[in-house]
PDB file of N, CA and C in Angstrom:
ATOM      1  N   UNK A   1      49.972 -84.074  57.800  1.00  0.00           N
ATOM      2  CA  UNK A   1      50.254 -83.081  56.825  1.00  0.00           C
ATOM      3  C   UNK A   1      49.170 -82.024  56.903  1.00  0.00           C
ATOM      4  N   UNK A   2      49.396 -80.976  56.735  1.00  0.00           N
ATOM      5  CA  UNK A   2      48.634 -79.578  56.625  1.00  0.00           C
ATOM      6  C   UNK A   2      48.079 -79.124  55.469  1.00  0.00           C
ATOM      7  N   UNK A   3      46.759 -79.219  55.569  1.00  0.00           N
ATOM      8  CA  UNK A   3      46.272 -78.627  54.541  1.00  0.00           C
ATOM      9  C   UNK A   3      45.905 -77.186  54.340  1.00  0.00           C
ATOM     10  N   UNK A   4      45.505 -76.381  53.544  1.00  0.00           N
ATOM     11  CA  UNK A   4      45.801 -75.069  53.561  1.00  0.00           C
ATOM     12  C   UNK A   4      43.693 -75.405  52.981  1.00  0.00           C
ATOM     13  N   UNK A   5      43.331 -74.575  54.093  1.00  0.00           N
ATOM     14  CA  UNK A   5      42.036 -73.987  53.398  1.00  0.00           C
ATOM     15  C   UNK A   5      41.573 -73.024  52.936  1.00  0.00           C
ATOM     16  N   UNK A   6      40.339 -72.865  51.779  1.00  0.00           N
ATOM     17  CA  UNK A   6      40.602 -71.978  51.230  1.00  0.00           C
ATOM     18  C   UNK A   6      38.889 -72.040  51.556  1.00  0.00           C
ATOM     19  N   UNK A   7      38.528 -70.078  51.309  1.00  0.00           N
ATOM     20  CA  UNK A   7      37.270 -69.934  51.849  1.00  0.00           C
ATOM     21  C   UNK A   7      36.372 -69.505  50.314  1.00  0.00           C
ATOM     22  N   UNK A   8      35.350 -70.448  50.383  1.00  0.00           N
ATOM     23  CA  UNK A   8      34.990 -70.160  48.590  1.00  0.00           C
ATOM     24  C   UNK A   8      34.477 -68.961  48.185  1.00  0.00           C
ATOM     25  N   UNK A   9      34.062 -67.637  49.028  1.00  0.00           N
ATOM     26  CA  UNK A   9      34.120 -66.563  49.197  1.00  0.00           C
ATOM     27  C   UNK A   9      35.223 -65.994  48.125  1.00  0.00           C
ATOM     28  N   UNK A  10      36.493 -66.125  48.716  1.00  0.00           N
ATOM     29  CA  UNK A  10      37.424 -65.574  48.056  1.00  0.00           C
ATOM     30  C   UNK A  10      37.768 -66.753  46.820  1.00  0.00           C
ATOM     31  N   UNK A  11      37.248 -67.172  46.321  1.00  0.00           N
ATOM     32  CA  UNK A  11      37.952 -68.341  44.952  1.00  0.00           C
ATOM     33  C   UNK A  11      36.716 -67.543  43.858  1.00  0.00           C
ATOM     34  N   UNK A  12      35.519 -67.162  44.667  1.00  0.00           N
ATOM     35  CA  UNK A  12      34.905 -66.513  43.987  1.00  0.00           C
ATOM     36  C   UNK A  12      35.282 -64.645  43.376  1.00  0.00           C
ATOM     37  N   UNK A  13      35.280 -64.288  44.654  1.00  0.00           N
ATOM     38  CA  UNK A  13      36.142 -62.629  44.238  1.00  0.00           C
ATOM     39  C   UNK A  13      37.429 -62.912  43.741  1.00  0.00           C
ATOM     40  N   UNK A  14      38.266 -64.088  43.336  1.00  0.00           N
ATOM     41  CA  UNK A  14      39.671 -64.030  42.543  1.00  0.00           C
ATOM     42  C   UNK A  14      38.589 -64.526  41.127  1.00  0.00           C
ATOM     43  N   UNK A  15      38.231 -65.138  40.987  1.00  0.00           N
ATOM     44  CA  UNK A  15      37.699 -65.684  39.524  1.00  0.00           C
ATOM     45  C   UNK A  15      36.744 -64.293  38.950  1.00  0.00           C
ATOM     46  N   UNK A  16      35.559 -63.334  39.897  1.00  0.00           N
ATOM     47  CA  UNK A  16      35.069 -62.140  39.757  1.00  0.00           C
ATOM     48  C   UNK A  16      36.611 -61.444  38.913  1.00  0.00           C
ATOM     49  N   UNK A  17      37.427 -61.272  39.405  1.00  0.00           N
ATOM     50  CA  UNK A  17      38.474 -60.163  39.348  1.00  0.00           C
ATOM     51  C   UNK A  17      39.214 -60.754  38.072  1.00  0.00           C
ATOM     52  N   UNK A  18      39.451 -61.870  38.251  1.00  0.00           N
ATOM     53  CA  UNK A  18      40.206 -62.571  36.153  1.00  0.00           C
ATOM     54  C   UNK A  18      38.852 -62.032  35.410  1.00  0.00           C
ATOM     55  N   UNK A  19      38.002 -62.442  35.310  1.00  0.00           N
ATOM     56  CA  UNK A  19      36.698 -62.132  34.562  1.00  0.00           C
ATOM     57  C   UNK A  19      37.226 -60.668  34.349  1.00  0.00           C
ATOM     58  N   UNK A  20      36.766 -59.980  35.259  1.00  0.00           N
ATOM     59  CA  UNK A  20      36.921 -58.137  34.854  1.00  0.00           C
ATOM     60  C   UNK A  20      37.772 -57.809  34.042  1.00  0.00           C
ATOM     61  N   UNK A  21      39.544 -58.764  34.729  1.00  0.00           N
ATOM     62  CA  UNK A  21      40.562 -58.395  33.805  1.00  0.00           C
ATOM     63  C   UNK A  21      40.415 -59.366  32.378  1.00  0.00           C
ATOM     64  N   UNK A  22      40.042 -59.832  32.272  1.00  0.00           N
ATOM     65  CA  UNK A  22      39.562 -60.520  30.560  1.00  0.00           C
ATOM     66  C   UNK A  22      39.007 -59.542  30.063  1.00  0.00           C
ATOM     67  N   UNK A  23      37.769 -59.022  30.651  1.00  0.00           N
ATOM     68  CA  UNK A  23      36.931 -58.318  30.172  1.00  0.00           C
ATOM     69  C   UNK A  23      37.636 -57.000  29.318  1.00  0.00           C
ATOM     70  N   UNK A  24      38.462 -56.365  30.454  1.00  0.00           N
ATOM     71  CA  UNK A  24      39.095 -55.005  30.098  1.00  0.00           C
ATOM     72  C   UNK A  24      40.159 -56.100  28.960  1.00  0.00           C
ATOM     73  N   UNK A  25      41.095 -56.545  29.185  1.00  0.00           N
ATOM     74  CA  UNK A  25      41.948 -57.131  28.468  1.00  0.00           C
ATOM     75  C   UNK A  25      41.093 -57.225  26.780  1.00  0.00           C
ATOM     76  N   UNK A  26      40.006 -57.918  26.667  1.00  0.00           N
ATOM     77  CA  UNK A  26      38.988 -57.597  25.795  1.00  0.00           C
ATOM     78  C   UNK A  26      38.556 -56.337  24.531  1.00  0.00           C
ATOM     79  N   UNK A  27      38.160 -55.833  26.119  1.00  0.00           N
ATOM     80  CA  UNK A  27      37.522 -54.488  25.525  1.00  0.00           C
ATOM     81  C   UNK A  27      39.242 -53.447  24.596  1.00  0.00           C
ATOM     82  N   UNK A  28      40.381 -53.266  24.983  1.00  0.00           N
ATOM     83  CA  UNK A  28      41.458 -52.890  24.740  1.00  0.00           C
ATOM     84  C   UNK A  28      41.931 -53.087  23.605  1.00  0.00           C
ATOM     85  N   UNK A  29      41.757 -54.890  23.515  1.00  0.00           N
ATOM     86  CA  UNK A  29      42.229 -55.598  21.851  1.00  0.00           C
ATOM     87  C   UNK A  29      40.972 -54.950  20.994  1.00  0.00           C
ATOM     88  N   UNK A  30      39.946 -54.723  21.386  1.00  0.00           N
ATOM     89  CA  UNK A  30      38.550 -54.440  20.587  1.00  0.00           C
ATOM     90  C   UNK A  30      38.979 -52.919  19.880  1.00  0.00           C
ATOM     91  N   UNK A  31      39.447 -52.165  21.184  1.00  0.00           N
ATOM     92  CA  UNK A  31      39.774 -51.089  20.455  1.00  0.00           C
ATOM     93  C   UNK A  31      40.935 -50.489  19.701  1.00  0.00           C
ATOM     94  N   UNK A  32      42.132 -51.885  20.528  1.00  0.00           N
ATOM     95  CA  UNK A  32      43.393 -51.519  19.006  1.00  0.00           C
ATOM     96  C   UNK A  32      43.072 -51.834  17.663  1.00  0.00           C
ATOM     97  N   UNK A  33      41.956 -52.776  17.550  1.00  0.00           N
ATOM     98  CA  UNK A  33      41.929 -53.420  16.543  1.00  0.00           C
ATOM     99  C   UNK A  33      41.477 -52.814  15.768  1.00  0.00           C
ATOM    100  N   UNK A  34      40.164 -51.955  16.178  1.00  0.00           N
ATOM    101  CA  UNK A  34      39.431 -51.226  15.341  1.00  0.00           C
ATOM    102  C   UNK A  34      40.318 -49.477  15.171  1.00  0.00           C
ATOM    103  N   UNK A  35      41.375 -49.547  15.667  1.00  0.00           N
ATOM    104  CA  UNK A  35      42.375 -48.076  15.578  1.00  0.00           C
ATOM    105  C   UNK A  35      43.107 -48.851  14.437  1.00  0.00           C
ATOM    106  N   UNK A  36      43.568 -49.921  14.654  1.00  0.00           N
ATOM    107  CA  UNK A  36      44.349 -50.300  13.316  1.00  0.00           C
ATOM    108  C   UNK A  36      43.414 -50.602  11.748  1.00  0.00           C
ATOM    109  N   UNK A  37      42.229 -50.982  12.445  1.00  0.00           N
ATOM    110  CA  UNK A  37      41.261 -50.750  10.627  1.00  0.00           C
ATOM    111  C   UNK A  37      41.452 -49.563  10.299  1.00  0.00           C
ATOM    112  N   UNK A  38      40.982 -48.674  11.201  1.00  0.00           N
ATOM    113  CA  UNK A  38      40.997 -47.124  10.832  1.00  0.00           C
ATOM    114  C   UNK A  38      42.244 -46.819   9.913  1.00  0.00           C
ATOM    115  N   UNK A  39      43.399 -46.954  10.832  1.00  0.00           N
ATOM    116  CA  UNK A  39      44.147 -46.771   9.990  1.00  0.00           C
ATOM    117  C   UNK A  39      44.727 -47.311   8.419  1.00  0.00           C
ATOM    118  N   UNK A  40      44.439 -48.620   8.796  1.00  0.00           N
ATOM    119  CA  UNK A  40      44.924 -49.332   7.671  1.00  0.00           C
ATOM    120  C   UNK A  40      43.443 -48.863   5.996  1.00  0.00           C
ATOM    121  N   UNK A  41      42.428 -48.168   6.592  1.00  0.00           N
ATOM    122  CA  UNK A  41      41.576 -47.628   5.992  1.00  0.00           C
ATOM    123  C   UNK A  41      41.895 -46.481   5.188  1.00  0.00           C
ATOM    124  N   UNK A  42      43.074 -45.590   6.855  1.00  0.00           N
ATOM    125  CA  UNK A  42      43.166 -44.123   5.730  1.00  0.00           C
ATOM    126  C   UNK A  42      44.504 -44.671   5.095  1.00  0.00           C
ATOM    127  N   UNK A  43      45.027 -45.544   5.164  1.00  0.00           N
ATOM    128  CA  UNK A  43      46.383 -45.820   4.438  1.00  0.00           C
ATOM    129  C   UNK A  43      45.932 -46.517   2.975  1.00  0.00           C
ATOM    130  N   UNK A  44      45.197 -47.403   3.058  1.00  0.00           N
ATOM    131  CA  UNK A  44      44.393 -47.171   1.663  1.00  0.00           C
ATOM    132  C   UNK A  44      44.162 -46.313   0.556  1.00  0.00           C
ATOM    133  N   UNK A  45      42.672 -45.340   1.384  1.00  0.00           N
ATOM    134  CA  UNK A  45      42.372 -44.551   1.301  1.00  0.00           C
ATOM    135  C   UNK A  45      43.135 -43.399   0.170  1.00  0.00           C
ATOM    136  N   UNK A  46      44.193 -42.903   1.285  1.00  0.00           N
ATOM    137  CA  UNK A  46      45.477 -41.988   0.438  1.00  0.00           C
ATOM    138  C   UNK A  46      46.155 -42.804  -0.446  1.00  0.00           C
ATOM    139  N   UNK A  47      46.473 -44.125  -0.629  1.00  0.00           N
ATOM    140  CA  UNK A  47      47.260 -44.713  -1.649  1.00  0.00           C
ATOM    141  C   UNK A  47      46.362 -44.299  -2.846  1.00  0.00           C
ATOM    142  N   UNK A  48      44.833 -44.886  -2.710  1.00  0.00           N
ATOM    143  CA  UNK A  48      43.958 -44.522  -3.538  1.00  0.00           C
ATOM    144  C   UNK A  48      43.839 -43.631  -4.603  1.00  0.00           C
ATOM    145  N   UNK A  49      43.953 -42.321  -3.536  1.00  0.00           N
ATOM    146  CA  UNK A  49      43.940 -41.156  -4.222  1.00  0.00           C
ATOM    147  C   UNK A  49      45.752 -40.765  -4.803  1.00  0.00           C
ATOM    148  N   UNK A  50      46.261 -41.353  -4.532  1.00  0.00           N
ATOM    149  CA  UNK A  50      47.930 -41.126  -5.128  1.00  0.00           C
ATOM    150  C   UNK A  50      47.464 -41.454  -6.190  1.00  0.00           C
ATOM    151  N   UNK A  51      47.444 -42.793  -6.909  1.00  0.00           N
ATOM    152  CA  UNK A  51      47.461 -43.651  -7.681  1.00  0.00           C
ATOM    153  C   UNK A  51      46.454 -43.338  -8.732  1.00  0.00           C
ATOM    154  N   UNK A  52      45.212 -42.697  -8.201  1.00  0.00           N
ATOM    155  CA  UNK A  52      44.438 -42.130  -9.038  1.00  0.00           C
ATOM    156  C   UNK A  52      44.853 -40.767  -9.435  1.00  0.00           C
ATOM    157  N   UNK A  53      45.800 -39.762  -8.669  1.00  0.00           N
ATOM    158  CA  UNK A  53      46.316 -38.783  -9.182  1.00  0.00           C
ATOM    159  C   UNK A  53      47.236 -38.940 -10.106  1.00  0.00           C
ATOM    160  N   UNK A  54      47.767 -40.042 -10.150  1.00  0.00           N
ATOM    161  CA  UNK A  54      49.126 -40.665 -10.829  1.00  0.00           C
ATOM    162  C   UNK A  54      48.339 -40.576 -12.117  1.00  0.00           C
ATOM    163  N   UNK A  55      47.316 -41.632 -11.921  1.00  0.00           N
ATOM    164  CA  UNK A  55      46.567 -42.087 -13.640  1.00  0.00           C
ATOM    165  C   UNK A  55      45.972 -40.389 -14.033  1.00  0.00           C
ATOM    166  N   UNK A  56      45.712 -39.948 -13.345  1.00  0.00           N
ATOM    167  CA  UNK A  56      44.734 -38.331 -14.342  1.00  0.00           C
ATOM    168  C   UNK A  56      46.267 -37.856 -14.733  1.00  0.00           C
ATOM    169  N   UNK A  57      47.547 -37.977 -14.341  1.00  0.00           N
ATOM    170  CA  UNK A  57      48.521 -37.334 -14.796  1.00  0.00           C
ATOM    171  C   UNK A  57      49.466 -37.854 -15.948  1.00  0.00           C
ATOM    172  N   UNK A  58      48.979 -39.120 -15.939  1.00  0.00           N
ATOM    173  CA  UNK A  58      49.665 -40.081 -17.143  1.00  0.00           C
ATOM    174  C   UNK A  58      48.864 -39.508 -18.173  1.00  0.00           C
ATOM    175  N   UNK A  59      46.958 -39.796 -17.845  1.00  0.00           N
ATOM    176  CA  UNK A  59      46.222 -39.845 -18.626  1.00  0.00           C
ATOM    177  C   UNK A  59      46.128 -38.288 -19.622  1.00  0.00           C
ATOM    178  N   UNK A  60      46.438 -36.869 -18.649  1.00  0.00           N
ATOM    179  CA  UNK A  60      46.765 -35.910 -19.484  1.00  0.00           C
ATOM    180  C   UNK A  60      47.996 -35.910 -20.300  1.00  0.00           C
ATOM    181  N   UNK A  61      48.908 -36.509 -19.822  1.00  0.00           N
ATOM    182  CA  UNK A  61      50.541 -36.092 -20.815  1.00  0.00           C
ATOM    183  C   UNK A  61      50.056 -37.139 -22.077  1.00  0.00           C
ATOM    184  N   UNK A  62      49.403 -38.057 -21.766  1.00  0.00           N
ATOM    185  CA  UNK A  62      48.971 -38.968 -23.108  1.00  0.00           C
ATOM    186  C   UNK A  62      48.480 -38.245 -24.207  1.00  0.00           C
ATOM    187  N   UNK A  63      47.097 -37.639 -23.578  1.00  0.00           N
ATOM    188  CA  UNK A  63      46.008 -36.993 -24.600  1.00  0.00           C
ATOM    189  C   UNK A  63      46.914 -35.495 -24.888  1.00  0.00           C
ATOM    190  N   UNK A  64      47.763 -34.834 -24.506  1.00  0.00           N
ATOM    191  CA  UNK A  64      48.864 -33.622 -24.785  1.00  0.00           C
ATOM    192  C   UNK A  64      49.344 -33.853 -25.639  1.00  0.00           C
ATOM    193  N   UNK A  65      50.294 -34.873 -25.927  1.00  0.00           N
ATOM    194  CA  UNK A  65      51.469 -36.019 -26.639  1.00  0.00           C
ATOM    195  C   UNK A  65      50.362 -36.196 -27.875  1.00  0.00           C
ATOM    196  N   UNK A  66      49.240 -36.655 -27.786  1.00  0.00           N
ATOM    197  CA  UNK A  66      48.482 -37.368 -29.071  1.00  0.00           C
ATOM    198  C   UNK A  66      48.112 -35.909 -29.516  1.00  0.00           C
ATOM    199  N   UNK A  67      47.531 -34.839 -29.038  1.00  0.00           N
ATOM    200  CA  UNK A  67      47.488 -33.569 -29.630  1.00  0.00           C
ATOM    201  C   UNK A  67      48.242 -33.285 -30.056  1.00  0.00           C
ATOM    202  N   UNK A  68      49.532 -32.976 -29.591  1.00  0.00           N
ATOM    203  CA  UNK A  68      50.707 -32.573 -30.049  1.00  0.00           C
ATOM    204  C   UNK A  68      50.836 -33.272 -31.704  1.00  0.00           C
ATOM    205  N   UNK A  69      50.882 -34.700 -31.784  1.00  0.00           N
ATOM    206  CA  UNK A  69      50.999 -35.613 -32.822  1.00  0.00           C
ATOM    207  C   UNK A  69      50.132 -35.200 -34.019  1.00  0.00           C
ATOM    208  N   UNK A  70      49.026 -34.896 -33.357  1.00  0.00           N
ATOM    209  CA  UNK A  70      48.149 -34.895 -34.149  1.00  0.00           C
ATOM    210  C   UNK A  70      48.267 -33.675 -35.033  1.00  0.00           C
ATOM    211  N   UNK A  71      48.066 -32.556 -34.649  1.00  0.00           N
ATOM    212  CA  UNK A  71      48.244 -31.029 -35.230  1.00  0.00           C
ATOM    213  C   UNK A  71      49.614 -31.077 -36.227  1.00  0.00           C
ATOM    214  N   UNK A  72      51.093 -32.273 -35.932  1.00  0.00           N
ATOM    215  CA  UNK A  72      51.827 -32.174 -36.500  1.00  0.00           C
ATOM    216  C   UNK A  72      51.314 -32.771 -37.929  1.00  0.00           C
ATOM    217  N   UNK A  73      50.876 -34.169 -37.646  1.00  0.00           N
ATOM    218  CA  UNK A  73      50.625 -35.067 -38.827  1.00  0.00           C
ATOM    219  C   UNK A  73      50.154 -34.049 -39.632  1.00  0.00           C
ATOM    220  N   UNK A  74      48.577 -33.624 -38.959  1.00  0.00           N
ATOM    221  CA  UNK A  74      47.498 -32.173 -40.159  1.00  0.00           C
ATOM    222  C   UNK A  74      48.491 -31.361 -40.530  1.00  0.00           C
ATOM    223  N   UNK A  75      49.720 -30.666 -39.936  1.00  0.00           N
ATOM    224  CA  UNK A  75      50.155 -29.749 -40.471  1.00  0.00           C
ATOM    225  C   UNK A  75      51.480 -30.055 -41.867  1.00  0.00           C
ATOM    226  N   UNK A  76      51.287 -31.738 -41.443  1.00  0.00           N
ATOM    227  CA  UNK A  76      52.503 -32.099 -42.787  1.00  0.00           C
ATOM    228  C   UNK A  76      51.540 -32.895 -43.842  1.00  0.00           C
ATOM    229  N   UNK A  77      50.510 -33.072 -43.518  1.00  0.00           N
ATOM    230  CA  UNK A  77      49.410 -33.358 -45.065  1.00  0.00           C
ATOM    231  C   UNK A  77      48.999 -31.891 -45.533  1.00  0.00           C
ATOM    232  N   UNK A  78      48.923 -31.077 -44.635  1.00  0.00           N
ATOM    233  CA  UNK A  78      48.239 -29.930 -45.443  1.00  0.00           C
ATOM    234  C   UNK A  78      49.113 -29.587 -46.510  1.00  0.00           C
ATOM    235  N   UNK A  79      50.830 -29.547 -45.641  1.00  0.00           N
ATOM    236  CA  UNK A  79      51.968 -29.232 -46.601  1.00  0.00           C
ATOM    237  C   UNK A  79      52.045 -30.053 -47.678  1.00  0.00           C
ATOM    238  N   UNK A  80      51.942 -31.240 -47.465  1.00  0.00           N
ATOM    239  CA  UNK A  80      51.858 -32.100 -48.780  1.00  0.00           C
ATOM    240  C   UNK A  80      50.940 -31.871 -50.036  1.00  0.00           C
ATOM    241  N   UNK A  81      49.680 -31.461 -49.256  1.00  0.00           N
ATOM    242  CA  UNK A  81      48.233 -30.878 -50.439  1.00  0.00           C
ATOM    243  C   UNK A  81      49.087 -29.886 -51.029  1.00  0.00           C
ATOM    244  N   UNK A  82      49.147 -28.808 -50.503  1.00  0.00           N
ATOM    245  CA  UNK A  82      49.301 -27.905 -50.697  1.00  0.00           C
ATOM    246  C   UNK A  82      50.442 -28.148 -51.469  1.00  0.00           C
ATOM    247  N   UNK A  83      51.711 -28.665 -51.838  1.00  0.00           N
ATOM    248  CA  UNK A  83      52.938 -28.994 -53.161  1.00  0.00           C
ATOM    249  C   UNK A  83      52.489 -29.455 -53.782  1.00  0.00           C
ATOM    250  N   UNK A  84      51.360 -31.160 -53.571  1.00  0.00           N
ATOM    251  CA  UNK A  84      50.735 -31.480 -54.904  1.00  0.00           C
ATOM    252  C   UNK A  84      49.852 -30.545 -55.966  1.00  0.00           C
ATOM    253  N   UNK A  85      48.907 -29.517 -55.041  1.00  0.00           N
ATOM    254  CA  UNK A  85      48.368 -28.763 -55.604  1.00  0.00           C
ATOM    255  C   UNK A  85      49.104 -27.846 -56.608  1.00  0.00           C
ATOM    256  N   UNK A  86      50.174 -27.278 -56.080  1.00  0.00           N
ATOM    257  CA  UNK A  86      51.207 -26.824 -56.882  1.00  0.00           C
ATOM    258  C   UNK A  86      51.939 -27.264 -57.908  1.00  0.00           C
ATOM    259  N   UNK A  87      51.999 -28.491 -57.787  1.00  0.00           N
ATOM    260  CA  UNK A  87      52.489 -29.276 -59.256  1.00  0.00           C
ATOM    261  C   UNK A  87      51.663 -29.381 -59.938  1.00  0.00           C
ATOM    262  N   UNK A  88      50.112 -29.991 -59.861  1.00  0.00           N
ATOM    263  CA  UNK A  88      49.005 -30.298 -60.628  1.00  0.00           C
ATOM    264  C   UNK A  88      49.201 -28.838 -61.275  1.00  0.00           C
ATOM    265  N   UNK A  89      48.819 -27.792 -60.575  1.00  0.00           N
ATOM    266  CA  UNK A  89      48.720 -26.234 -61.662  1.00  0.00           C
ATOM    267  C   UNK A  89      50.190 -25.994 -62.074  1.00  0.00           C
ATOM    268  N   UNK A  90      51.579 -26.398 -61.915  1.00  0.00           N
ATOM    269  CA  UNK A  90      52.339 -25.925 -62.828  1.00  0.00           C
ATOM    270  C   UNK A  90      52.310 -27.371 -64.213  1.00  0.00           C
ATOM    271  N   UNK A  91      51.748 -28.145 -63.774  1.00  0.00           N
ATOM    272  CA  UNK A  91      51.566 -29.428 -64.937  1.00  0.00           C
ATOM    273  C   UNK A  91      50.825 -28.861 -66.157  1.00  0.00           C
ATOM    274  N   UNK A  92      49.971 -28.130 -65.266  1.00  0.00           N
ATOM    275  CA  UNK A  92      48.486 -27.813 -66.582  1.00  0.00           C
ATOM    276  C   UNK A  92      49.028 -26.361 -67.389  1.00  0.00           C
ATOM    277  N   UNK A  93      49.667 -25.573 -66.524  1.00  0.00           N
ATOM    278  CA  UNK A  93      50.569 -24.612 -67.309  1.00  0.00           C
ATOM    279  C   UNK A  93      51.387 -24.802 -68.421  1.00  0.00           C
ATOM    280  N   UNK A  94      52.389 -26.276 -68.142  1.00  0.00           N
ATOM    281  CA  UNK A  94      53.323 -26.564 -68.800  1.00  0.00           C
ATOM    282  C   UNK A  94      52.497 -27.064 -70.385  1.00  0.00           C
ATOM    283  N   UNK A  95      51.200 -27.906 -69.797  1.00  0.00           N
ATOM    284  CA  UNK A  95      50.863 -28.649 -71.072  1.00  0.00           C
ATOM    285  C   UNK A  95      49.532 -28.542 -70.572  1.00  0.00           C
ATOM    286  N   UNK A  96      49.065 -27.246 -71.280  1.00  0.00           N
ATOM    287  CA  UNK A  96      47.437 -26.887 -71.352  1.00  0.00           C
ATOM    288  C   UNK A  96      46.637 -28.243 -72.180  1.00  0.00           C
ATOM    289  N   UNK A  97      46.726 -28.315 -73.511  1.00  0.00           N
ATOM    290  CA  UNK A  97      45.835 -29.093 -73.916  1.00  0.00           C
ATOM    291  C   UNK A  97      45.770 -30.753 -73.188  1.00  0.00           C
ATOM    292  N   UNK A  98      47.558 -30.966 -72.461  1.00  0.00           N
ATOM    293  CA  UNK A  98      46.431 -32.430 -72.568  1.00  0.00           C
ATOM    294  C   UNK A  98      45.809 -32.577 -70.604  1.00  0.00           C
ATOM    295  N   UNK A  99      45.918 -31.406 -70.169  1.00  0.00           N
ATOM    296  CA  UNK A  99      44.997 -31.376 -68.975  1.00  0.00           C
ATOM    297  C   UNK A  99      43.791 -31.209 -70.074  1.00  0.00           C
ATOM    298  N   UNK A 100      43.745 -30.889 -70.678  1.00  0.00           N
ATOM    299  CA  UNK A 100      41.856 -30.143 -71.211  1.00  0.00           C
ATOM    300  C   UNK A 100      41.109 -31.628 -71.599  1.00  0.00           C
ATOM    301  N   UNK A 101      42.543 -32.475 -71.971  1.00  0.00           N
ATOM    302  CA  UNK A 101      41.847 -33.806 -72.746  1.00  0.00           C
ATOM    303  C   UNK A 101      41.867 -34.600 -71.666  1.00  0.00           C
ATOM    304  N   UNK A 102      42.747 -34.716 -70.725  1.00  0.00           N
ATOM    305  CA  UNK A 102      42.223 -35.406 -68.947  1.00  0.00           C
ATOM    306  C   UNK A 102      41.038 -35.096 -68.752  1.00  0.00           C
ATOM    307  N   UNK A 103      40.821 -33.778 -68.229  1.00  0.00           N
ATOM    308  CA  UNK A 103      39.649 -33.459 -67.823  1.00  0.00           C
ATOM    309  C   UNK A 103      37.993 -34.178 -68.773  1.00  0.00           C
ATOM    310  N   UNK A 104      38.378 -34.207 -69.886  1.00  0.00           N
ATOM    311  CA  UNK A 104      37.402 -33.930 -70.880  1.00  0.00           C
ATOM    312  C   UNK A 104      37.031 -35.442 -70.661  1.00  0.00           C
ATOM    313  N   UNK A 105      37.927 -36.562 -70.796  1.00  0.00           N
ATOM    314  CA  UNK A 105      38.173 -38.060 -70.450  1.00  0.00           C
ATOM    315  C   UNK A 105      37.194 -38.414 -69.143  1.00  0.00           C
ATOM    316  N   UNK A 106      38.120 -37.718 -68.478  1.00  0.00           N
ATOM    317  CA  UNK A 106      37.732 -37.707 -66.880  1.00  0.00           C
ATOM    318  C   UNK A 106      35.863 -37.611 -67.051  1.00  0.00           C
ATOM    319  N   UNK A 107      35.197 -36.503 -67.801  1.00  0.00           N
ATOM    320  CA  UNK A 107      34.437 -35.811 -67.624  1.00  0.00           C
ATOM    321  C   UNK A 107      33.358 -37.202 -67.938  1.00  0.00           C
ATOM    322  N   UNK A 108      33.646 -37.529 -69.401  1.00  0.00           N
ATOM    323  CA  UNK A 108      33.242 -38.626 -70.329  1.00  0.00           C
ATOM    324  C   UNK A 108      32.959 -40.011 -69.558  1.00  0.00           C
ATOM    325  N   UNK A 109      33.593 -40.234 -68.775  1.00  0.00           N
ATOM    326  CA  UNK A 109      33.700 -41.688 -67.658  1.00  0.00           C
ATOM    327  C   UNK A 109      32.824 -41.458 -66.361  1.00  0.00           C
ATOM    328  N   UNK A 110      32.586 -40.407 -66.151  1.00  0.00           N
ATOM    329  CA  UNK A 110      31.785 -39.820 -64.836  1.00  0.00           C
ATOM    330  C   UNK A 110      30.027 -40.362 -65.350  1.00  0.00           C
ATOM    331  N   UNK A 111      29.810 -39.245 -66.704  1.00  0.00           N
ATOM    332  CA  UNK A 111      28.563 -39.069 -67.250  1.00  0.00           C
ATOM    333  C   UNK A 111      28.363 -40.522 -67.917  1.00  0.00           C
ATOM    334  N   UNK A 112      29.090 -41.450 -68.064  1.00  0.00           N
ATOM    335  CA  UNK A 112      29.206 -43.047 -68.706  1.00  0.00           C
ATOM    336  C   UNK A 112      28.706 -43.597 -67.641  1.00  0.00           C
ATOM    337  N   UNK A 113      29.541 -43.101 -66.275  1.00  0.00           N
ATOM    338  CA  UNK A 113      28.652 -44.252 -65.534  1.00  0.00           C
ATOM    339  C   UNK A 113      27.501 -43.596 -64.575  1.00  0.00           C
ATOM    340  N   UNK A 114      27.095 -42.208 -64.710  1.00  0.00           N
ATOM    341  CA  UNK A 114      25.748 -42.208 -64.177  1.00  0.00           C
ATOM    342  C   UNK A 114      24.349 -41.929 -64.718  1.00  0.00           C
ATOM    343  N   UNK A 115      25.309 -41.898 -66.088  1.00  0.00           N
ATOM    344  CA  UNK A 115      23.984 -42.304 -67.181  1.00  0.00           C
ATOM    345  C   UNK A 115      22.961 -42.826 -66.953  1.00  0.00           C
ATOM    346  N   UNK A 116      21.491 -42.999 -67.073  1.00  0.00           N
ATOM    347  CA  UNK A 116      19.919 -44.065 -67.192  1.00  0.00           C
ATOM    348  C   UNK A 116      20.564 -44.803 -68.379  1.00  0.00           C
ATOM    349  N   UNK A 117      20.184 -45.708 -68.222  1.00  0.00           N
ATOM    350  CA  UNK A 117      20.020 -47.043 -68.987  1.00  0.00           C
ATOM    351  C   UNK A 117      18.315 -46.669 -69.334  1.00  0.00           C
ATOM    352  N   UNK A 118      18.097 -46.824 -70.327  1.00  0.00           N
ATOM    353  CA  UNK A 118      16.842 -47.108 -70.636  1.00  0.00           C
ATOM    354  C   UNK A 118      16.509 -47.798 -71.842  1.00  0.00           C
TER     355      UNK A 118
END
């Protein structure tokens, strides 16, 4: 039977030549890999800033909405002062003396309780 010889010369330059191609094979995955961080970085990145544009845009229509609310509420107590006030002075019109004797009551209970004790 025939054997086939082989010269270790060349077992060496085929194993040299897998090595290289590992190497490059290597170096290639090294650099898809780090193209896909990149990317998967700016894909982040921009979600980031969506999401944070999202919240400053919620966060203004909120504080708009609560202004809005707000100026209404003040503008329907003022209206409210402003009718009670109007009844209190057509009350005291209607019946001068016994506002004079409220007041006078009123006046009497104030000076009662910040009176000295002595």
């Amino acid at each position: 039977m025939a054997q086939a010889r082989t010269n270790g010369k060349t077992d060496v330059t085929d194993v040299t030549a897998q090595i290289d191609t590992i190497k490059d094979d290597i170096a290639a995955l090294t650099a898809l890999m780090s193209e896909m961080a990149k990317d998967k970085k700016d894909e982040a990145k921009s979600r980031a800033a969506h999401t944070a544009s999202a919240l400053k845009s919620s966060a203004s229509e909120t504080a708009e909405a609560a202004q809005t609310k707000a100026f209404e509420t003040g503008e329907k107590l003022r209206s409210e002062a402003e009718m009670a006030y109007l009844k209190a002075e057509e009350s005291v019109r209607q019946q001068p003396a016994m506002a004079v004797g409220i007041a006078a009551g009123l006046g009497f209970l104030v000076g009662m309780m910040t009176a000295r004790r002595t």
